[in-house]
N, C-alpha and C. Protein backbone atom coordinates (compact mmCIF):
# COMPACT_ATOMS: atom_id res chain seq x y z
N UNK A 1 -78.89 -241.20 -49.70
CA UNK A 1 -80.31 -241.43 -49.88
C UNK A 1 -80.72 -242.50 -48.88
N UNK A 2 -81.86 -242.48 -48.60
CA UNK A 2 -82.14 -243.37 -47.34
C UNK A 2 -83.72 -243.54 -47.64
N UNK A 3 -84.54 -244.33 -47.32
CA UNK A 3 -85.98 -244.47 -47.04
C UNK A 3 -87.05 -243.31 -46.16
N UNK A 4 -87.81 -243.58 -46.69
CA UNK A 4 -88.33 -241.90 -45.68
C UNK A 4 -88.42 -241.94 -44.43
N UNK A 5 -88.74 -240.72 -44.08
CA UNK A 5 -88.87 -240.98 -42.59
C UNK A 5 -89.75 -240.03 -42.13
N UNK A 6 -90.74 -239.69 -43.47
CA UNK A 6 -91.96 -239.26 -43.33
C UNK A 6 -93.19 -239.86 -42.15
N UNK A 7 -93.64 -238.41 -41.66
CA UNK A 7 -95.09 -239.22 -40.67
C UNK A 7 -96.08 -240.11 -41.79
N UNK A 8 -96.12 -241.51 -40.96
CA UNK A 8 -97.67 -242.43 -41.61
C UNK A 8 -96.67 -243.26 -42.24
N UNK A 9 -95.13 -243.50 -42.51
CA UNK A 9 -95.14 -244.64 -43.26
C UNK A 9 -95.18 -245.87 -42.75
N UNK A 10 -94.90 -246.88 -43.10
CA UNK A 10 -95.47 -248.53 -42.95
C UNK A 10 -93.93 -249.26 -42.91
N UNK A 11 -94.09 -250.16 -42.35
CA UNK A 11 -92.60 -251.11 -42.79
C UNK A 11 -92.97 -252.37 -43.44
N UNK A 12 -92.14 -252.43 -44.39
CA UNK A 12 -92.94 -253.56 -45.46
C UNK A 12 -91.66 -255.28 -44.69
N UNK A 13 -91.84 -256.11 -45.28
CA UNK A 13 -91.25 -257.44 -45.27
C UNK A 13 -89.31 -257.42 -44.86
N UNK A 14 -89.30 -256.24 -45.66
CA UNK A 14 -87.76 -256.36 -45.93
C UNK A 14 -86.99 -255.36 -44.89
N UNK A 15 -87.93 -254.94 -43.47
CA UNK A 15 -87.81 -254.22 -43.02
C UNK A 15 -87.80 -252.48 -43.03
N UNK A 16 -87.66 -252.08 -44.51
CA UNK A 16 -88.11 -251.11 -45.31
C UNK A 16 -89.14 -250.22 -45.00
N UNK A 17 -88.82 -248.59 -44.59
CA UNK A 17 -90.10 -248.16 -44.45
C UNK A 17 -90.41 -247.56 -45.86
N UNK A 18 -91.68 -247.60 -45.50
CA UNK A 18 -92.36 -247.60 -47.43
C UNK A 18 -93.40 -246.17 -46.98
N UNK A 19 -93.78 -245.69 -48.16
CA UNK A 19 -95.08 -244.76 -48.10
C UNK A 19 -96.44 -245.63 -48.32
N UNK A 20 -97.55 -245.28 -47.65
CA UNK A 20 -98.48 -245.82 -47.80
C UNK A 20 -99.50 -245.25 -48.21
N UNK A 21 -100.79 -245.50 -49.06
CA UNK A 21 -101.82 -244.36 -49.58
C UNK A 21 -102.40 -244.32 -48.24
N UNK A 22 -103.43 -242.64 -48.16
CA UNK A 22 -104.42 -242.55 -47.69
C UNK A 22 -105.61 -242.96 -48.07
N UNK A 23 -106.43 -243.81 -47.08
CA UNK A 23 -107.62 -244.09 -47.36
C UNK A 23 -108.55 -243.50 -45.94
N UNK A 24 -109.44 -242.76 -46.77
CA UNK A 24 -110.43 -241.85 -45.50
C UNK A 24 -111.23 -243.17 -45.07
N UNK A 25 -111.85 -244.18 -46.00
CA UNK A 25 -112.64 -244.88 -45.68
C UNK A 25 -112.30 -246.30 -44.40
N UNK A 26 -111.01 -246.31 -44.47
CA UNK A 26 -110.32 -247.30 -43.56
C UNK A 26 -109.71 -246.48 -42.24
N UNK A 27 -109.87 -245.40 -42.19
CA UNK A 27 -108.78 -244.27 -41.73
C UNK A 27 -107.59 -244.47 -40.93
N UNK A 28 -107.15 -245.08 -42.90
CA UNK A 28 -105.71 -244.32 -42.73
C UNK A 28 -104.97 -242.99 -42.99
N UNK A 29 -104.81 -242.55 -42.50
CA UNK A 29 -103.77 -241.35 -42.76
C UNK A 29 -103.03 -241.30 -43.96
N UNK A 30 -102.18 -242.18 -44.38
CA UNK A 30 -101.11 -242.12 -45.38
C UNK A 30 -100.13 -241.63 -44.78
N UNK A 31 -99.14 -241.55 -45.70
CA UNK A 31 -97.91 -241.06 -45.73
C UNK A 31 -97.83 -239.47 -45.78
N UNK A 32 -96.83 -239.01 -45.50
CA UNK A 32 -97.03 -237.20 -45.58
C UNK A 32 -95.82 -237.20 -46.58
N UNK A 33 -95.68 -236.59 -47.42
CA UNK A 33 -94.41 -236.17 -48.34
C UNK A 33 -93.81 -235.62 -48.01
N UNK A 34 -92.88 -235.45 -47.94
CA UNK A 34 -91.22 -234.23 -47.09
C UNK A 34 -90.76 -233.82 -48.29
N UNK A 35 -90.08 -232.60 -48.66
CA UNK A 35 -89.45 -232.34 -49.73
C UNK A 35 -88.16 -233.22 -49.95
N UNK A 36 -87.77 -233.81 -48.56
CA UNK A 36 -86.33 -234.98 -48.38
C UNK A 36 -86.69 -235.74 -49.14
N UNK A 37 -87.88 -236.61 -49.57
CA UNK A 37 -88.24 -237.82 -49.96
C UNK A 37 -88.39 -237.51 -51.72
N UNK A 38 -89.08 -235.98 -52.06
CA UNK A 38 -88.52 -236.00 -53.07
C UNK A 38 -86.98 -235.59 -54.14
N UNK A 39 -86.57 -234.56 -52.92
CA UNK A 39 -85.49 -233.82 -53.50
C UNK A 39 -84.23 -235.14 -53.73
N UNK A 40 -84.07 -235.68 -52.67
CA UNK A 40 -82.64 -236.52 -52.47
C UNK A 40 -83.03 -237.54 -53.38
N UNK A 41 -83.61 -238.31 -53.72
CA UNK A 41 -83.70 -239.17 -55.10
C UNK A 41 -83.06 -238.58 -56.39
N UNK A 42 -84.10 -237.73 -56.58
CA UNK A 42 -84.14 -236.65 -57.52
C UNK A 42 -82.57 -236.09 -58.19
N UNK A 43 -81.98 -235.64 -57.26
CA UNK A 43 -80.54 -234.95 -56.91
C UNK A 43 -79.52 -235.95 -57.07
N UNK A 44 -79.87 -237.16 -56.57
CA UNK A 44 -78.82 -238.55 -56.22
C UNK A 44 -79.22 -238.76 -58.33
N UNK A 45 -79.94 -239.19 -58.76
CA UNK A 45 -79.98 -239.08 -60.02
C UNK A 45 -79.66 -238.48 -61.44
N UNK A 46 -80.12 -237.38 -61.13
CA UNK A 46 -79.55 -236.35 -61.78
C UNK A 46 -77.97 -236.08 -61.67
N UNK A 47 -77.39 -236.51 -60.32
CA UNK A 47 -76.09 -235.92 -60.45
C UNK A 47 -75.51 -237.16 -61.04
N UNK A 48 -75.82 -238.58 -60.96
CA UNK A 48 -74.73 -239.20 -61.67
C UNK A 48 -75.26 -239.48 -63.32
N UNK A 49 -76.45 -238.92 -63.64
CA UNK A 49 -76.62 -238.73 -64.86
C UNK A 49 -75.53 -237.56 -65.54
N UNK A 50 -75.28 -236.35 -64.44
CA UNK A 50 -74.35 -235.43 -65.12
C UNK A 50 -73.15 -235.54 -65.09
N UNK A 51 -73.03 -236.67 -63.84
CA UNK A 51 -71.20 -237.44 -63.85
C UNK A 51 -70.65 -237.76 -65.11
N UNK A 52 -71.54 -238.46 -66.03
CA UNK A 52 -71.00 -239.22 -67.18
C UNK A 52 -71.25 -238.94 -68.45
N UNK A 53 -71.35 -236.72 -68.25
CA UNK A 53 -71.37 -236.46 -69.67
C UNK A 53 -72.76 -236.39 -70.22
N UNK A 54 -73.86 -236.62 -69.76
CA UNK A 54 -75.42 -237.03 -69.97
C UNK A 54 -76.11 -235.20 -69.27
N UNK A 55 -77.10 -234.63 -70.82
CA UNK A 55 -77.68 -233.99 -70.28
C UNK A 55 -79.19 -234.20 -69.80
N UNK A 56 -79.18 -233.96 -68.14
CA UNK A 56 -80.81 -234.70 -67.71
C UNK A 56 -81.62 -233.84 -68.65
N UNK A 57 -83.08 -234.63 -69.50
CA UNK A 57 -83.79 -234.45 -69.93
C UNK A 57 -85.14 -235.16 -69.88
N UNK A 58 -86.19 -234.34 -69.43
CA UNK A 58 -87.25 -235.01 -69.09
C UNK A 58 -87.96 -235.72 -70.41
N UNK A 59 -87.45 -236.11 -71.47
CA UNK A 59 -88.16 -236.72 -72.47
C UNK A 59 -87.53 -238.14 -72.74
N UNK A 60 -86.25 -238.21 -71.89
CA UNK A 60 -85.73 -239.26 -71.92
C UNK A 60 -85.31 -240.22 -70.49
N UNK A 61 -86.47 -241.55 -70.21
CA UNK A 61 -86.27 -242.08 -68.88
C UNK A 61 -85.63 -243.11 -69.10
N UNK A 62 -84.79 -243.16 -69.51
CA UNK A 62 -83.55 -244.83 -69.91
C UNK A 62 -81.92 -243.77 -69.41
N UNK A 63 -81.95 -242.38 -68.92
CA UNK A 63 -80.98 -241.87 -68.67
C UNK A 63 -79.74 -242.37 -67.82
N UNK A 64 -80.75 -242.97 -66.76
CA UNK A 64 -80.04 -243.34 -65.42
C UNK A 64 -79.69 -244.73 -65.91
N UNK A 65 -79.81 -245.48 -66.51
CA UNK A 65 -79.49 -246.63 -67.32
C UNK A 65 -78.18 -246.29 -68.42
N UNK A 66 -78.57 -245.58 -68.62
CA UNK A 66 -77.21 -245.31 -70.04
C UNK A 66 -76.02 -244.27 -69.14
N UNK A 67 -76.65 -243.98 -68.51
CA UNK A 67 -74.94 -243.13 -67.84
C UNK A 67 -74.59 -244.53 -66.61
N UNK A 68 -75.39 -245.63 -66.09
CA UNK A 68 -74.70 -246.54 -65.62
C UNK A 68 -73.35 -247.32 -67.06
N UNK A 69 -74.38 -247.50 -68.11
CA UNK A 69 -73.87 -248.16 -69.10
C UNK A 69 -72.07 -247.15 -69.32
N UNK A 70 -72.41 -246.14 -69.59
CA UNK A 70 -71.72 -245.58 -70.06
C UNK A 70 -70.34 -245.36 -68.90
N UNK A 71 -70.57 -245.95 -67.81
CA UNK A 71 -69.81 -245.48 -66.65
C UNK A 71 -68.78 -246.84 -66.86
N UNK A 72 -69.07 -247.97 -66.65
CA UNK A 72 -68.66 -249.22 -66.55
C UNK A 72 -67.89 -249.23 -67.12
N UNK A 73 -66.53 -249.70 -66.44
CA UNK A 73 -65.06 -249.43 -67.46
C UNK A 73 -64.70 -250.84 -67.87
N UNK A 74 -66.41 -252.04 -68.12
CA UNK A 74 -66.29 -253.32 -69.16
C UNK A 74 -67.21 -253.07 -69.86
N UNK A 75 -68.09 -251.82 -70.35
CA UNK A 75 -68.70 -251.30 -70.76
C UNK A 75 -68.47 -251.82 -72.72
N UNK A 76 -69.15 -252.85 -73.21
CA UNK A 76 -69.06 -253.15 -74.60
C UNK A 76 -69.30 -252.03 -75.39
N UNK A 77 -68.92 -251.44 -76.07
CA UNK A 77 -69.26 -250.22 -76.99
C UNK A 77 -70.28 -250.73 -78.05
N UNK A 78 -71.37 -249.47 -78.14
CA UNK A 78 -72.63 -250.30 -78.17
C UNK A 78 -72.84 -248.87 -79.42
N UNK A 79 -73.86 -249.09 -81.22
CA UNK A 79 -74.73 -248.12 -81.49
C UNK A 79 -75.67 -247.54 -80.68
N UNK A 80 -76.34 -249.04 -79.95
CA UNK A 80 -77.69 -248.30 -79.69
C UNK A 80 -77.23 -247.34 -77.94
N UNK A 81 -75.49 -247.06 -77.47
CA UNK A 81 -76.00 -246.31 -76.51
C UNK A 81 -75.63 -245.01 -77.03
N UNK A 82 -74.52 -245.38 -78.35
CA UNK A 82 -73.95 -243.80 -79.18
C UNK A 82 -75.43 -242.95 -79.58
N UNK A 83 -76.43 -243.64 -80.08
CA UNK A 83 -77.58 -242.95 -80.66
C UNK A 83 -78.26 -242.40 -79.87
N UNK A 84 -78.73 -243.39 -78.92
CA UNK A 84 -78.97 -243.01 -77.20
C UNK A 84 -78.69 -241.57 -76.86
N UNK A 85 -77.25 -241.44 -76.23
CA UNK A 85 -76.32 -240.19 -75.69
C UNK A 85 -75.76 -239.63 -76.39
N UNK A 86 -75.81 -239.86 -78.03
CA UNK A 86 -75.42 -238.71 -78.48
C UNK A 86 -73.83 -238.57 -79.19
N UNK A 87 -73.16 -239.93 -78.49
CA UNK A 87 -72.45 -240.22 -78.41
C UNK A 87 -71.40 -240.13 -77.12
N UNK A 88 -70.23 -241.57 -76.86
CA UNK A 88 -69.84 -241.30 -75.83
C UNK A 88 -69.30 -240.03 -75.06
N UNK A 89 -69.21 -239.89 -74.38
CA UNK A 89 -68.30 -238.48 -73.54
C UNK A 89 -66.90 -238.76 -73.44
N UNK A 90 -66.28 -237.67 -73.41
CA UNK A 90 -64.71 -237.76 -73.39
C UNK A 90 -64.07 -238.39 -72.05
N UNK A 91 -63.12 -239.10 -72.47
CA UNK A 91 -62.70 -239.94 -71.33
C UNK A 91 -63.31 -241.75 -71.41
N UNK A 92 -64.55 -241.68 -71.70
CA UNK A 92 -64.76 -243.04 -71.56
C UNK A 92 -64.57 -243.94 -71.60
N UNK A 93 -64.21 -244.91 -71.27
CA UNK A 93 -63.85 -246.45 -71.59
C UNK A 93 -64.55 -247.72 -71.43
N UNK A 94 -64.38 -248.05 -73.30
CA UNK A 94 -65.31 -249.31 -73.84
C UNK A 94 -64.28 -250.29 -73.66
N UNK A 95 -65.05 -251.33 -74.19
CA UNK A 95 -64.88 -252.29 -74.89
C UNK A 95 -65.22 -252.97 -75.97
N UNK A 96 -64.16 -253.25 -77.17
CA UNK A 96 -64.52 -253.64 -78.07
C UNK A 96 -65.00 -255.45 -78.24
N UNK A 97 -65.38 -255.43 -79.33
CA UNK A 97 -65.64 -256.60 -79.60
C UNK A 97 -64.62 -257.80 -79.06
N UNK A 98 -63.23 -257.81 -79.43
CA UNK A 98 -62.43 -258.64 -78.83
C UNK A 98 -61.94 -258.57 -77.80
N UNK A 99 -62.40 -257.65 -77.10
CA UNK A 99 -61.84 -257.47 -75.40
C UNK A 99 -60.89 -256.33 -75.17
N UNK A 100 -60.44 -255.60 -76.42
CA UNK A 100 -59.37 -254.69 -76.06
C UNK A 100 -60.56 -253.48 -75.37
N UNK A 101 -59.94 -252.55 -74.52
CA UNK A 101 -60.61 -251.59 -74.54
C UNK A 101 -59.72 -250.10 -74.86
N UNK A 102 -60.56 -249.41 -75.06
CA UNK A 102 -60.19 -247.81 -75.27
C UNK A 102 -60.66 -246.87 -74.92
N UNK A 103 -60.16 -245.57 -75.05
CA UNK A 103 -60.62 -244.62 -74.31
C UNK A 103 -60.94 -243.88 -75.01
N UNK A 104 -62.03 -242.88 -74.87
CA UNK A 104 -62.37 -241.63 -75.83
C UNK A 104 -61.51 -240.61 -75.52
N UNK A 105 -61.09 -239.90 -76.82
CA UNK A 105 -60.64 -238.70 -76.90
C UNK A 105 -61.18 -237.53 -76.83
N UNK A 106 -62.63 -237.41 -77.50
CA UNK A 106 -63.56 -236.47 -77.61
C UNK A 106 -65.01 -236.40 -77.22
N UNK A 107 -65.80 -235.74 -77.02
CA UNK A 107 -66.95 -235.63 -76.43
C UNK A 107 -67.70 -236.12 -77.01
N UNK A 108 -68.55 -236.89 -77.06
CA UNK A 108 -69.72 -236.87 -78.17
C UNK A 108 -69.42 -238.28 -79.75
N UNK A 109 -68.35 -238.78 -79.13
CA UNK A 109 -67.54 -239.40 -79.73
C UNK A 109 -68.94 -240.48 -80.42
N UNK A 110 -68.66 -240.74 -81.92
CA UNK A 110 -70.01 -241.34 -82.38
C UNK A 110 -68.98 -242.38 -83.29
N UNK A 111 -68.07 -242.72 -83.24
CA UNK A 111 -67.01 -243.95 -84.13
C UNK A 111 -66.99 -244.65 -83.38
N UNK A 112 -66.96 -246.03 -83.96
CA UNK A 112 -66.71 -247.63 -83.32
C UNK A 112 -65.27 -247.25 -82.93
N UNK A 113 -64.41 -247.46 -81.68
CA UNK A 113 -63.28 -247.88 -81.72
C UNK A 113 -62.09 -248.67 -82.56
N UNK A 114 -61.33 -248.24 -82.60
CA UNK A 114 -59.93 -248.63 -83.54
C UNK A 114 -60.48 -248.15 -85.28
N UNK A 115 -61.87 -247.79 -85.17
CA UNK A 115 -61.82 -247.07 -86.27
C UNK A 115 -61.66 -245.19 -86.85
N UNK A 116 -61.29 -245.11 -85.86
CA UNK A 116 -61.09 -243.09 -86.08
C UNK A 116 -59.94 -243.09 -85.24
N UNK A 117 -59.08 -241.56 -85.08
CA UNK A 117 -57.98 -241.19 -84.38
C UNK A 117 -59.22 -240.74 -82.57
N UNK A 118 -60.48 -240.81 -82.91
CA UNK A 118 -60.95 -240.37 -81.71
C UNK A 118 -61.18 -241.19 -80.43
N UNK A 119 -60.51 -242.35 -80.38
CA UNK A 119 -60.12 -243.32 -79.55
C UNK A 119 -59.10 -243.60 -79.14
N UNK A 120 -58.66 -243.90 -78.05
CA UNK A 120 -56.93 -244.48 -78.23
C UNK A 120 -56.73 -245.34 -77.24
N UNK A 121 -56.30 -246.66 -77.21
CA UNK A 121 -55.96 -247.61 -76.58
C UNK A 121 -55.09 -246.67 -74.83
N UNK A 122 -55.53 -246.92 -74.42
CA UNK A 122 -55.23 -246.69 -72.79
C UNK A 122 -54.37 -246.91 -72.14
N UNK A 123 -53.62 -248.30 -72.59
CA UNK A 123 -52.43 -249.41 -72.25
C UNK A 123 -51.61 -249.02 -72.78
N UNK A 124 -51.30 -248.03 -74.07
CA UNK A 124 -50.20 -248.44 -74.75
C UNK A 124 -49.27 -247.59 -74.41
N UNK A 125 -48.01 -247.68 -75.14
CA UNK A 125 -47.04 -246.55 -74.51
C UNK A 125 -47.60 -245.35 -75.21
N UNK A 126 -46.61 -244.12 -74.52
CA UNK A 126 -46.98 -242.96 -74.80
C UNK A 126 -46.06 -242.27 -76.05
N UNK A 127 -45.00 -243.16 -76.70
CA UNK A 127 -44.10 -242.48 -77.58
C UNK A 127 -44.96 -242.77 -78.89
N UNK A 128 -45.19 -242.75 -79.67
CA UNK A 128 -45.95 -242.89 -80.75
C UNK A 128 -44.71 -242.93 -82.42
N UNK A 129 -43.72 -242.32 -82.22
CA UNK A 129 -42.79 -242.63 -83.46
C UNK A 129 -42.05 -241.17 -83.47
N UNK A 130 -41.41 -241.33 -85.06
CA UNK A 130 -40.04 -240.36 -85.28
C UNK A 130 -40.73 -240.37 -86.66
N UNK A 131 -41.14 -238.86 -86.91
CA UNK A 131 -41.13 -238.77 -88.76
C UNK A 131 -40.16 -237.90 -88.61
N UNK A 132 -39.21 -238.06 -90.03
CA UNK A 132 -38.46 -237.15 -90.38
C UNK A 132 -38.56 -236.87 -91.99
N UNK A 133 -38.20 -235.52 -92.32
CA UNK A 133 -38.59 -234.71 -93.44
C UNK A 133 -37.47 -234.41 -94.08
N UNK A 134 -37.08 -234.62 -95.07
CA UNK A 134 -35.51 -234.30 -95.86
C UNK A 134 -36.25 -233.53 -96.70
N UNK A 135 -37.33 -232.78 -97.00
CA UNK A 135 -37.82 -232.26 -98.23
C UNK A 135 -39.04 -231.47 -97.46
N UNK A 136 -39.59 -230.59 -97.86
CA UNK A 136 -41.06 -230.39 -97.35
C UNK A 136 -42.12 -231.65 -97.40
N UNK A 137 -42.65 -231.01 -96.06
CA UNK A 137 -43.91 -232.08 -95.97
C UNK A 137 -44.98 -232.24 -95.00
N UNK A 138 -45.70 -233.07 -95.22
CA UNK A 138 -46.90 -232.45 -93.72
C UNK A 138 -46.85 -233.03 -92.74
N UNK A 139 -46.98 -232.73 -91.81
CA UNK A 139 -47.25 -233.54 -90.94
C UNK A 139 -48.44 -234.46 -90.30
N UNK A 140 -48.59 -235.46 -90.41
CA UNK A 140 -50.31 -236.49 -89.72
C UNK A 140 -50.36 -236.74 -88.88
N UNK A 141 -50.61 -236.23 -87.46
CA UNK A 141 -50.85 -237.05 -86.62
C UNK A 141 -51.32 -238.38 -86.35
N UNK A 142 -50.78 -239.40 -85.92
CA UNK A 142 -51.94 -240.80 -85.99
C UNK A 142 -52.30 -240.98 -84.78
N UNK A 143 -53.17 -241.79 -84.91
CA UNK A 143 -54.31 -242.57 -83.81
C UNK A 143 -53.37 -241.86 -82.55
N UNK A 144 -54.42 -241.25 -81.64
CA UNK A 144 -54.04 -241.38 -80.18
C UNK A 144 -53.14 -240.08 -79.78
N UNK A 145 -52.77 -239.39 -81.00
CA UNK A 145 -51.85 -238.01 -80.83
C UNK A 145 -52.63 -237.14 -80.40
N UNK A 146 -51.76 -236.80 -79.02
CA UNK A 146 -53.14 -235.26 -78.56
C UNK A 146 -51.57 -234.32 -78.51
N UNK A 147 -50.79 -234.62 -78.47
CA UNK A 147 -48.95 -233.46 -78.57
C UNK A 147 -48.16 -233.89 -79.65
N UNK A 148 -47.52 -232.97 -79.99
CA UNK A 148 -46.39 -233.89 -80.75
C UNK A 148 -45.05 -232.20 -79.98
N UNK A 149 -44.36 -232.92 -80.33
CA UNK A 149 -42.65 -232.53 -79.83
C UNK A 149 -42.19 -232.65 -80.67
N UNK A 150 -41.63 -231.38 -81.68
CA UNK A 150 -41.43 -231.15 -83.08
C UNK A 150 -39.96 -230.55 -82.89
N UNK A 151 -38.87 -230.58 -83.62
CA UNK A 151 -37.72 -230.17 -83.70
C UNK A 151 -37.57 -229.91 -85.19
N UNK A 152 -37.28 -228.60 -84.90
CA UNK A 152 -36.62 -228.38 -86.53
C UNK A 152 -35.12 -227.76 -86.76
N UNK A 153 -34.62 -228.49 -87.59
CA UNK A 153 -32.93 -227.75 -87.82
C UNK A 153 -32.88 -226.80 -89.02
N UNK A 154 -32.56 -225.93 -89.10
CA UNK A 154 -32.32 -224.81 -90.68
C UNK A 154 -31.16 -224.24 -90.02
N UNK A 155 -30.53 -224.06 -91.17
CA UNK A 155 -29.65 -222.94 -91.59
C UNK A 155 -28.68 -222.96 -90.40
N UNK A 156 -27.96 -224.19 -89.26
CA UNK A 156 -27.26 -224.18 -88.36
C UNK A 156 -27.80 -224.28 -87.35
N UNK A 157 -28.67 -224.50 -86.85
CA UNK A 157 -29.02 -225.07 -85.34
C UNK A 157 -30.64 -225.54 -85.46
N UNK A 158 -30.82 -225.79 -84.09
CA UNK A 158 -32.02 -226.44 -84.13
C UNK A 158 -32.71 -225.52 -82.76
N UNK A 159 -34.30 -225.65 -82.86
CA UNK A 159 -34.69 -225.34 -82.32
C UNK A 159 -35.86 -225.48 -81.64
N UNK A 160 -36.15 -226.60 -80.57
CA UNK A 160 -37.55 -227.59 -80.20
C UNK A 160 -38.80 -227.05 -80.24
N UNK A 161 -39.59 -227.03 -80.45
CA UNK A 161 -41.04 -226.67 -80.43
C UNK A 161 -42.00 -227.56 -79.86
N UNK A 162 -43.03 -226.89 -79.46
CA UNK A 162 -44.26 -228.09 -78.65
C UNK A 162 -45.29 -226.99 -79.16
N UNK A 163 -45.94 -228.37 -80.12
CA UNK A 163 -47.24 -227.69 -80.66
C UNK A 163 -48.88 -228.97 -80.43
């Protein structure tokens, strides 16, 4: 994106060329509009509104603000941006209140961190534990399980599974 470079614009203080109104009575010309001057804003916006999970909607102009918010990987995890967007997008990374941060698991994610399995600390290792079953029983995934690597033995051997 760049400044226009439409016929009639002006250069303001900051070296900046700017658009200027037409006035018949002073005769100035004005600025001429290029479809460049509107499309590439436009486009430059919209696309990093759709970078971060955000659908552009013309009823909502705080967009380009909340997909910055939502981008920032010191980004405080906030209600008012879950209510906002709907909730975070998958992948994201907050920060909580005490500085830890985490990452979303799911799209649309609308839980405070460290309170649902739909978050999971980012840093931590990737082994998560060993349940074992001498009896029937279920299995729970906890916090942060997106695989588990299941082995079962019956009746003389064993046989690994990935579910």
């Amino acid at each position: 994106m760049d400044y226009t470079k439409a016929s009639g614009y002006t250069i303001d203080a900051q070296g900046r060329r700017q658009f200027i109104d037409r006035n018949d009575a002073a005769g100035v010309q004005g600025t001429y509009i290029t479809q460049d001057d509107l499309n590439a804003p436009q486009n430059e916006i919209v696309a990093a509104i759709k970078k971060f999970g955000l659908m552009p909607s013309s009823e909502n102009d705080e967009q380009l603000l909340l997909a910055m918010a939502v981008s920032s990987a010191l980004s405080i995890w906030s209600q008012d941006v879950v209510d906002a967007i709907g909730g975070y997008p998958k992948d994201a990374i907050v920060t909580d209140a005490n500085g830890k941060r985490w990452k979303s698991l799911v799209a649309g994610n609308k839980d405070a961190p460290a309170s649902s399995a739909s978050w999971m600390d980012p840093f931590a290792g990737r082994f998560l534990g060993v349940q074992v079953f001498t009896e029937d029983g279920t299995y729970t995934p906890g916090v942060g399980v997106q695989t588990a690597v299941v082995e079962v033995q019956a009746g003389g051997g064993s046989r690994p599974c990935a579910s």
